[in-house]
Protein backbone atom coordinates (compact mmCIF):
# COMPACT_ATOMS: atom_id res chain seq x y z
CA UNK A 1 -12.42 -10.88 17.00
CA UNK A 2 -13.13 -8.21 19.87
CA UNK A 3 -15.23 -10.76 21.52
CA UNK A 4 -11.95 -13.14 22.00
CA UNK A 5 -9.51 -12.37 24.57
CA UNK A 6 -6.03 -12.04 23.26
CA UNK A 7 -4.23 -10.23 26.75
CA UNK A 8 -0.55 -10.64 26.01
CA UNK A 9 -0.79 -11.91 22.63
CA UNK A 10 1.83 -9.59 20.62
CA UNK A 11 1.17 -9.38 16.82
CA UNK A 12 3.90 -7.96 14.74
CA UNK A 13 2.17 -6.02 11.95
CA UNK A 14 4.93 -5.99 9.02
CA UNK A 15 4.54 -3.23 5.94
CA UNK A 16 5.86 -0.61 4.16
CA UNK A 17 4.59 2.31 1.90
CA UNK A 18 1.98 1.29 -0.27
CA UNK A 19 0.36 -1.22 2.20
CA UNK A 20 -3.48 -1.22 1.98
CA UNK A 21 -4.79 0.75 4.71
CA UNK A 22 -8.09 -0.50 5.73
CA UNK A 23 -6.27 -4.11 5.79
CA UNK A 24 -4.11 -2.34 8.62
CA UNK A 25 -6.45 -0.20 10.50
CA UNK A 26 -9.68 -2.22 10.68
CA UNK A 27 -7.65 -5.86 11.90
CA UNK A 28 -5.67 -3.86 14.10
CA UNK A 29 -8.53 -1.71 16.11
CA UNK A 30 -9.89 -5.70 16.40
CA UNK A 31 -6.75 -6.89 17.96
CA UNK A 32 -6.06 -4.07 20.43
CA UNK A 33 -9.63 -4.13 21.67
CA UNK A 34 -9.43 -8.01 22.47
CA UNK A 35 -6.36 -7.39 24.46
CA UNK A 36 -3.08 -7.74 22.25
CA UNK A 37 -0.37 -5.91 21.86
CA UNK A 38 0.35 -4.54 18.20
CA UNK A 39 3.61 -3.04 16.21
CA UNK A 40 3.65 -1.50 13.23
CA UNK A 41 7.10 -2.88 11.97
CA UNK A 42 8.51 -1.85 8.87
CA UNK A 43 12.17 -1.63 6.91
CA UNK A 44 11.44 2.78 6.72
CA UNK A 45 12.25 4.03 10.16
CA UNK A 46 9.93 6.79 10.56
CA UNK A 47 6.70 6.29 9.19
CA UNK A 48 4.94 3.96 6.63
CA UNK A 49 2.26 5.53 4.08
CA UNK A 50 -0.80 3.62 3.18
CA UNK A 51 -3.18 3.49 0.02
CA UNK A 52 -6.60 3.72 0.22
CA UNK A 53 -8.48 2.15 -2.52
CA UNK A 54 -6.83 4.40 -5.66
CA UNK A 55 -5.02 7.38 -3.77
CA UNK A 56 -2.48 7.60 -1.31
CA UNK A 57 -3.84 7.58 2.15
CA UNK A 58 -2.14 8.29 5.92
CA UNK A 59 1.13 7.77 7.09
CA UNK A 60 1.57 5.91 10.19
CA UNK A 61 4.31 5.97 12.43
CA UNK A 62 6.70 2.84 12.79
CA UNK A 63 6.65 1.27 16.12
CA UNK A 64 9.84 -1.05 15.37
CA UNK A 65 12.37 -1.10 12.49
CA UNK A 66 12.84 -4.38 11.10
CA UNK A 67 16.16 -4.44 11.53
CA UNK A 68 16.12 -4.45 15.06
CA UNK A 69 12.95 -6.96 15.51
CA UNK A 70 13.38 -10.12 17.52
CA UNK A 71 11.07 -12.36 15.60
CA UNK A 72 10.61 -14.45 18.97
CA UNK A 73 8.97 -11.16 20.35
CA UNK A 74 6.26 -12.34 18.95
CA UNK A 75 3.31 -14.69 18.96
CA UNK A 76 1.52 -13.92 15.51
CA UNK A 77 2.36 -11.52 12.25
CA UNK A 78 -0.12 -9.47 10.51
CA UNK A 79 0.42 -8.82 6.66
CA UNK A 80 -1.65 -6.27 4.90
CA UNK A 81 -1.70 -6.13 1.47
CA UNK A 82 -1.42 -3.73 -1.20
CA UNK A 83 -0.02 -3.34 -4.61
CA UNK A 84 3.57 -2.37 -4.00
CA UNK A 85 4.02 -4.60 -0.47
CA UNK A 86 5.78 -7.18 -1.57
CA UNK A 87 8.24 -5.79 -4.39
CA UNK A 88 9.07 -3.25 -1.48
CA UNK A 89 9.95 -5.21 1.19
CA UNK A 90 12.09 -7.20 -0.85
């Protein structure tokens, strides 16, 4: 993806604890370096806590709470996985 140019293109990245980290980090790194704009949007104000693989891994701040996201903000959504994702932002 870094080889695409993606200037202006904002992504709205939606989790919540438990997400899968690498299916965060790695997609996003790919994103910012061809040029869009990413938020880490999530229903926990503060921060958001991945796993990695069978252990709790780093928190990450939260850009945007979803309460207060315009979904018109934005041209594309980003959904990691991860075992609790889904039940949790229910």
């Amino acid at each position: 993806m870094a080889n695409r140019n993606l200037e202006g293109l904002n992504v709205a990245i939606l989790v919540t604890d438990g997400f899968e980290q690498v299916e965060l980090v790695e997609p996003r790194k790919s994103l910012d370096e061809a040029g869009a704009n990413t938020k880490i949007i999530s229903p926990k104000q503060d921060k958001v806590r991945g796993w990695k693989f069978t252990e709790w891994g780093d928190q990450m701040p939260v850009d945007l709470a979803l309460n207060q996201a315009n979904p018109q903000q934005f041209d594309a959504l980003l959904l990691p996985g991860g075992s609790s994702v889904l039940t949790n932002l229910e």
